[in-house]
N, C-alpha and C. Protein backbone atom coordinates (compact mmCIF):
# COMPACT_ATOMS: atom_id res chain seq x y z
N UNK A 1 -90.49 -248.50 6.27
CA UNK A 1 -90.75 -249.89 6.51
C UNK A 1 -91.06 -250.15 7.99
N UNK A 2 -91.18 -249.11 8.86
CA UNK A 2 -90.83 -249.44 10.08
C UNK A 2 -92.56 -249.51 10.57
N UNK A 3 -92.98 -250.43 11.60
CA UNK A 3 -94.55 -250.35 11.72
C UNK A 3 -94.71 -249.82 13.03
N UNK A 4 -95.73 -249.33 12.85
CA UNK A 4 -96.28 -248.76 14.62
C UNK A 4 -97.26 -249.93 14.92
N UNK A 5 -96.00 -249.97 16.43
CA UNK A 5 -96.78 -251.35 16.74
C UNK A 5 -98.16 -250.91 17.69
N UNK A 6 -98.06 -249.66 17.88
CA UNK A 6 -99.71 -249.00 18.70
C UNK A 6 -101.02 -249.68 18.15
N UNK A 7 -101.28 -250.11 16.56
CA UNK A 7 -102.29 -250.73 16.37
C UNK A 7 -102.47 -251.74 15.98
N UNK A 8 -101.39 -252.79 16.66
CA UNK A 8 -101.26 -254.01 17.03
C UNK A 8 -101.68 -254.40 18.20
N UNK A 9 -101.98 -253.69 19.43
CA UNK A 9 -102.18 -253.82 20.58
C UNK A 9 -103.60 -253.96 20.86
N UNK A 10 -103.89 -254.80 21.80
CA UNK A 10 -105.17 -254.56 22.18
C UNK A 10 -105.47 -254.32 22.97
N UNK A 11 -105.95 -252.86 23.64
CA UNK A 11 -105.49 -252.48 24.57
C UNK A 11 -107.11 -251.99 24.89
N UNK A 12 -107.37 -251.47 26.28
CA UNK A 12 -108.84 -251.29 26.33
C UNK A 12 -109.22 -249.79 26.35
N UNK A 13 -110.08 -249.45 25.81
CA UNK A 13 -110.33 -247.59 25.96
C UNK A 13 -111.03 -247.08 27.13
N UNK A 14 -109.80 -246.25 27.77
CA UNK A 14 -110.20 -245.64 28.82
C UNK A 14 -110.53 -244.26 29.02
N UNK A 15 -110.85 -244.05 29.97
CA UNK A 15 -111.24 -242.26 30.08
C UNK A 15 -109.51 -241.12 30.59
N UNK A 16 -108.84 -243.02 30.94
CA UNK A 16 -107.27 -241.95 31.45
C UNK A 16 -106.78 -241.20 30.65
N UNK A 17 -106.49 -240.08 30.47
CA UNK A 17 -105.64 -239.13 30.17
C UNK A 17 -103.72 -239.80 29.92
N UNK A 18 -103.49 -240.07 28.76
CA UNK A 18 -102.13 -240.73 28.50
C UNK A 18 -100.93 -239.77 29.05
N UNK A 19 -101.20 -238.19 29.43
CA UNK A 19 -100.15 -238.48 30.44
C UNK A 19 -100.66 -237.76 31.82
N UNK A 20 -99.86 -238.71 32.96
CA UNK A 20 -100.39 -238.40 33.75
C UNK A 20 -100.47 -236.48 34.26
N UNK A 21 -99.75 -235.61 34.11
CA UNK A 21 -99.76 -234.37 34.75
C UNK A 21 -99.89 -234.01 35.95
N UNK A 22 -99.34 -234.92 36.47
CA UNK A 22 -99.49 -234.61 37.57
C UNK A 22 -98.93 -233.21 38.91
N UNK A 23 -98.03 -232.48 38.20
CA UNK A 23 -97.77 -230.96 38.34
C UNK A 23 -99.18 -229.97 38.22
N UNK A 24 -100.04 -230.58 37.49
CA UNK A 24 -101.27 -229.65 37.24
C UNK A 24 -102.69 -230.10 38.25
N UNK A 25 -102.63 -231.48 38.28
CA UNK A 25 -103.53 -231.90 38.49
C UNK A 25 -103.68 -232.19 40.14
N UNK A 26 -102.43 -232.50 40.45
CA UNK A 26 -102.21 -232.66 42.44
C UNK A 26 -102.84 -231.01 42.95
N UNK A 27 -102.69 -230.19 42.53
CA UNK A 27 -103.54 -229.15 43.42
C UNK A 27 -104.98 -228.99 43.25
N UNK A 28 -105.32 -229.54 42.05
CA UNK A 28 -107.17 -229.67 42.10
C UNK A 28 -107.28 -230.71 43.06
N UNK A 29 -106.69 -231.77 42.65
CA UNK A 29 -106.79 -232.85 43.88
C UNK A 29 -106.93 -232.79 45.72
N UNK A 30 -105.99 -231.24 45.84
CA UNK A 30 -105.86 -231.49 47.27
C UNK A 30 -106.94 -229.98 47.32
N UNK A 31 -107.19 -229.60 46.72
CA UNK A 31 -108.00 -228.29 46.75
C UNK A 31 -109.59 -229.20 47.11
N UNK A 32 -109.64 -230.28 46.16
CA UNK A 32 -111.38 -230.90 46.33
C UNK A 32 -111.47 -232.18 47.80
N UNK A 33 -110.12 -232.31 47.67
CA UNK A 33 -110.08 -233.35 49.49
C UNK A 33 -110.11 -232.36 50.52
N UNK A 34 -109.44 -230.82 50.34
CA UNK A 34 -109.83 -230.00 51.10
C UNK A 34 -111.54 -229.66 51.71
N UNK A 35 -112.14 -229.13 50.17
CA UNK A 35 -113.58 -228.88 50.19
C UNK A 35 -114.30 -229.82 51.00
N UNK A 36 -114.01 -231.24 50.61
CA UNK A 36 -114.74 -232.17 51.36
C UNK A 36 -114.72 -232.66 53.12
N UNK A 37 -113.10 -232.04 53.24
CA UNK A 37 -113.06 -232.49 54.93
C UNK A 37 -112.32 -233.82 54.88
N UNK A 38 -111.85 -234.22 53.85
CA UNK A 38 -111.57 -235.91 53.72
C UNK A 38 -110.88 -236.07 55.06
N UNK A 39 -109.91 -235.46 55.39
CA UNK A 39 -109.13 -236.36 56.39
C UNK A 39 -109.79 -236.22 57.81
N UNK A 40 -110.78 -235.03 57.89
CA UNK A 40 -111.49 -234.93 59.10
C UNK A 40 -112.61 -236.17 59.03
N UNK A 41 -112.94 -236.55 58.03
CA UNK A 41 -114.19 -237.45 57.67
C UNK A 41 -113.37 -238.92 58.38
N UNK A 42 -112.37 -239.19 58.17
CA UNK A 42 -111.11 -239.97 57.72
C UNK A 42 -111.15 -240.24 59.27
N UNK A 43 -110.58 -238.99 60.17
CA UNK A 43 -110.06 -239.37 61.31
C UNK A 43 -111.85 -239.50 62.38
N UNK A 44 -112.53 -238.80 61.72
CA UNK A 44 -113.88 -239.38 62.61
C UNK A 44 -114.40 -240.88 62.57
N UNK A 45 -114.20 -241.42 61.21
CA UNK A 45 -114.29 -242.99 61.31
C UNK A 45 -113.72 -243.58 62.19
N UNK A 46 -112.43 -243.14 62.38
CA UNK A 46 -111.75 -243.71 63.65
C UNK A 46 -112.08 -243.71 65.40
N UNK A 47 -112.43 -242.45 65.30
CA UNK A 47 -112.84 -242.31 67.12
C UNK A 47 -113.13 -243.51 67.69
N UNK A 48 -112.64 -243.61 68.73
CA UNK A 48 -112.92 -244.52 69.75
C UNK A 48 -112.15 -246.18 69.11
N UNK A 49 -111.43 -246.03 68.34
CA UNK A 49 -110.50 -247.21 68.01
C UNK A 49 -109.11 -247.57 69.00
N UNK A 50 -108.70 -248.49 68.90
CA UNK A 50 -107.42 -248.28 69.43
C UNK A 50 -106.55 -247.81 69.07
N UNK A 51 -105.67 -247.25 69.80
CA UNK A 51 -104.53 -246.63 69.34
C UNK A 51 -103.27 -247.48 68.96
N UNK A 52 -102.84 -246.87 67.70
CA UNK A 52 -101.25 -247.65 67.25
C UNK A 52 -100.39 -246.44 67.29
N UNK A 53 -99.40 -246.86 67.88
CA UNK A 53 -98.13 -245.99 67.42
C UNK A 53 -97.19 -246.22 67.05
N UNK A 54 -96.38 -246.14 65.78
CA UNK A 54 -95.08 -246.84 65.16
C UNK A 54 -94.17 -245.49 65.37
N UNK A 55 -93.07 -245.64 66.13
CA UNK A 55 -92.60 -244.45 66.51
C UNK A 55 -90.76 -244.79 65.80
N UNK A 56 -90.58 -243.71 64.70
CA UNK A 56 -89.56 -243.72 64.35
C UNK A 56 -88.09 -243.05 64.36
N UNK A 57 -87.18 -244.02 64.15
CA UNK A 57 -85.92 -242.52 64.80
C UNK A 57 -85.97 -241.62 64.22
N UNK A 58 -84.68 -241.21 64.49
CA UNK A 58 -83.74 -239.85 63.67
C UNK A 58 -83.66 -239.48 62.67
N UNK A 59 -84.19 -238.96 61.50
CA UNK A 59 -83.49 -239.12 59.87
C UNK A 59 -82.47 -238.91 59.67
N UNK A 60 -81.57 -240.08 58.88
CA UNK A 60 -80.44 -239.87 58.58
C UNK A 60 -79.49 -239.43 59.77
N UNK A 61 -79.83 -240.36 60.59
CA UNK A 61 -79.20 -240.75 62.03
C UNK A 61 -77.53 -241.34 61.37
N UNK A 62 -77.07 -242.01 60.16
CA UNK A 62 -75.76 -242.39 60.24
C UNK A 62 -75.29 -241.99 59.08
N UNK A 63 -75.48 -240.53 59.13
CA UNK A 63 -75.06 -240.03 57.46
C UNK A 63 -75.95 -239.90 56.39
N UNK A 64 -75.33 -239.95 55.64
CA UNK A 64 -76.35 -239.25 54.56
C UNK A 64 -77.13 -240.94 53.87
N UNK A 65 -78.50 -240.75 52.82
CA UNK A 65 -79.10 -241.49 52.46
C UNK A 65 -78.69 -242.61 51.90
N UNK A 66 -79.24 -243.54 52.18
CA UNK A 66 -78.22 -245.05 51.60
C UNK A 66 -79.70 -245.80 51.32
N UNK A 67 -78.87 -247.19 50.71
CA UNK A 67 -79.99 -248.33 50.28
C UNK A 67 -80.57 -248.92 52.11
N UNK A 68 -80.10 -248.55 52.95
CA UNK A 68 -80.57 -249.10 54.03
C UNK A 68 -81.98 -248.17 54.73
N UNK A 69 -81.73 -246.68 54.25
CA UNK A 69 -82.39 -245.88 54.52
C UNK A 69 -83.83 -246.48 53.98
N UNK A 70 -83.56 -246.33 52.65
CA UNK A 70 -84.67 -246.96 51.67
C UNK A 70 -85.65 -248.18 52.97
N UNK A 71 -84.50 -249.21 52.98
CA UNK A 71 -85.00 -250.85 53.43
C UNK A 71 -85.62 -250.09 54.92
N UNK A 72 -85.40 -249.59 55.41
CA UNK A 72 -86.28 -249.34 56.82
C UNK A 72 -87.77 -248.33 56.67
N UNK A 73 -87.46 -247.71 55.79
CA UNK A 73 -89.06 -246.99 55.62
C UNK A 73 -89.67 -248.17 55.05
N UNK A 74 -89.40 -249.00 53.95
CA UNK A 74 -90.55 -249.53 53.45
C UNK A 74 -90.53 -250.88 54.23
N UNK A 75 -89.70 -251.42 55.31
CA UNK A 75 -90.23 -252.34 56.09
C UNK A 75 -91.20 -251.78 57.13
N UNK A 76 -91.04 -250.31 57.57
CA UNK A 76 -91.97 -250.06 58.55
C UNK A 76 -93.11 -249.54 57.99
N UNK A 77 -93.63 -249.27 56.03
CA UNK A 77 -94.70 -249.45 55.71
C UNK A 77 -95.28 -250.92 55.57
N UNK A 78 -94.48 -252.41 55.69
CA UNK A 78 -95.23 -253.43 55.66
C UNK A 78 -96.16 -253.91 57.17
N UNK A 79 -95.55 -252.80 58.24
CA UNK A 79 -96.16 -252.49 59.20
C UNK A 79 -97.19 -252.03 59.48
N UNK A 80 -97.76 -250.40 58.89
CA UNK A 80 -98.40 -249.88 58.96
C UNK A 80 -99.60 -250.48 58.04
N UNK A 81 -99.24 -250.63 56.65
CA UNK A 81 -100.22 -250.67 55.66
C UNK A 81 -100.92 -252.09 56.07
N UNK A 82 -100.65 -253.32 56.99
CA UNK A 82 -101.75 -254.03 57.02
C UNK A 82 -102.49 -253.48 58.59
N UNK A 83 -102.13 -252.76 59.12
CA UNK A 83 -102.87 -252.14 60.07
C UNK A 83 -104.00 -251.29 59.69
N UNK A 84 -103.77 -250.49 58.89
CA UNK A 84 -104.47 -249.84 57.98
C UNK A 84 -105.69 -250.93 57.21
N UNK A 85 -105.05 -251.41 56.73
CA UNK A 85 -106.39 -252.56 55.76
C UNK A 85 -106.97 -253.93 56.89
N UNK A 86 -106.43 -254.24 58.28
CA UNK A 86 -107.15 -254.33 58.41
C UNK A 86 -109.03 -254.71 59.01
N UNK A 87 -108.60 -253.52 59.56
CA UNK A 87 -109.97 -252.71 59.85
C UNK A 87 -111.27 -252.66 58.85
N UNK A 88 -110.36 -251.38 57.96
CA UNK A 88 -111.61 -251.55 57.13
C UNK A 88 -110.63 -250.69 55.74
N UNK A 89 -110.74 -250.97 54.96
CA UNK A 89 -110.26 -250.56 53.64
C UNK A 89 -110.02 -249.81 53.11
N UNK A 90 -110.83 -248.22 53.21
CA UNK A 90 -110.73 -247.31 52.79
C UNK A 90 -110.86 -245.98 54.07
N UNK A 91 -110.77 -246.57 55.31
CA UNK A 91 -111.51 -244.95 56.10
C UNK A 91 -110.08 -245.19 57.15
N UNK A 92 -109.28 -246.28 57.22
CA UNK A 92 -108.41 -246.21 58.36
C UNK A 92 -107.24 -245.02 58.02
N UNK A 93 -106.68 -245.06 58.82
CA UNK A 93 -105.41 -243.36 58.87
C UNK A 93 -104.17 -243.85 59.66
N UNK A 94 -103.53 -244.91 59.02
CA UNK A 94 -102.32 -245.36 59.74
C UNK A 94 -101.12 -244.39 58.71
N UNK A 95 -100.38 -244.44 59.84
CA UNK A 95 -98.55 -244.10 59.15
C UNK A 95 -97.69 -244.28 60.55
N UNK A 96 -96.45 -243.67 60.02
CA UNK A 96 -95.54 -243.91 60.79
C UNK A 96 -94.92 -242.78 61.39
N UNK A 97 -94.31 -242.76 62.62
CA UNK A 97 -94.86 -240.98 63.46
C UNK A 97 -92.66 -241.29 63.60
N UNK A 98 -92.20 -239.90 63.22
CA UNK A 98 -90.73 -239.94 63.68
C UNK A 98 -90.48 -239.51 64.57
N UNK A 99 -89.81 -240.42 66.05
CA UNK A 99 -90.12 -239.90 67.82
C UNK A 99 -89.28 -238.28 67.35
N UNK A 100 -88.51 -238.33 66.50
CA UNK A 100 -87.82 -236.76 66.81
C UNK A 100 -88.32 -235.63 66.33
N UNK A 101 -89.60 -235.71 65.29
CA UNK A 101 -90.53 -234.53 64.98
C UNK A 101 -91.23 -234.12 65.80
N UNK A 102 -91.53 -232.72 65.67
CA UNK A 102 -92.37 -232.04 66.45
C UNK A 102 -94.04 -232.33 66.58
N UNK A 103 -94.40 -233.11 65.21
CA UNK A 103 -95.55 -233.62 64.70
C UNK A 103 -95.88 -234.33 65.19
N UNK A 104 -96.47 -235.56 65.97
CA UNK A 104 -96.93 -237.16 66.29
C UNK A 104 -98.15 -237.32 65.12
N UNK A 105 -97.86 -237.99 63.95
CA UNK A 105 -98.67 -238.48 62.84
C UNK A 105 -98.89 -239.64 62.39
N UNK A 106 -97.73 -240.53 63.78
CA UNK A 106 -97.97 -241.62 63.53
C UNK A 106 -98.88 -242.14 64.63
N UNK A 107 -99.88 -241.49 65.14
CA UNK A 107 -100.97 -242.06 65.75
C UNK A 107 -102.19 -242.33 64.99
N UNK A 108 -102.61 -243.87 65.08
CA UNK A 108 -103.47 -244.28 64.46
C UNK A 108 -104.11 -244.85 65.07
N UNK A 109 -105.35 -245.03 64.44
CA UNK A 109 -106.81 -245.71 65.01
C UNK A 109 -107.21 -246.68 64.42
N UNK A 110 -106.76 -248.33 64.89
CA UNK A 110 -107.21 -249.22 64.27
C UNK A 110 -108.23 -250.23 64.49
């Protein structure tokens, strides 16, 4: 008696793949952004922009991971991400650089 409510729905037909796989599919992904140069393409749009730097502490500067940990990365992405958009939409290269890594990645060109 029980109905499948799947063809009750009206739902639109897409080319997505119902599940995502993404274990299989993230290394074709970074294998073909490789081929292309994306992030070199990425950071040449930028040349000659100004520079941003969001420079972040310590990880897990007061112990181990908490809900506060959480609340400070994604307030310092409401930072970055309109820096990022806006310029221009798809070619900017903002993030957030941690002063105690060896890396500086949070230099951006906006």
């Amino acid at each position: 008696m029980s109905q499948n409510y799947k063809d009750t729905l009206n739902l639109p037909r897409t080319e997505f793949p119902m599940k995502a796989n993404l274990a299989a599919r993230e290394p074709e992904m970074l294998r073909a952004w490789e081929e292309t140069h994306l992030y070199r393409q990425i950071q040449k749009s930028r040349e000659g922009r100004e520079l941003f730097v969001l420079h972040d502490g310590p990880p897990f500067a007061n112990g181990d991971v908490h809900m506060g940990t959480a609340l400070n990365k994604i307030l310092k992405d409401f930072v970055v991400k309109p820096k990022r958009l806006r310029e221009n939409l798809s070619t900017s290269s903002a993030s957030n650089s941690s002063a105690w890594a060896s890396s500086a990645i949070g230099n951006i060109r906006i």
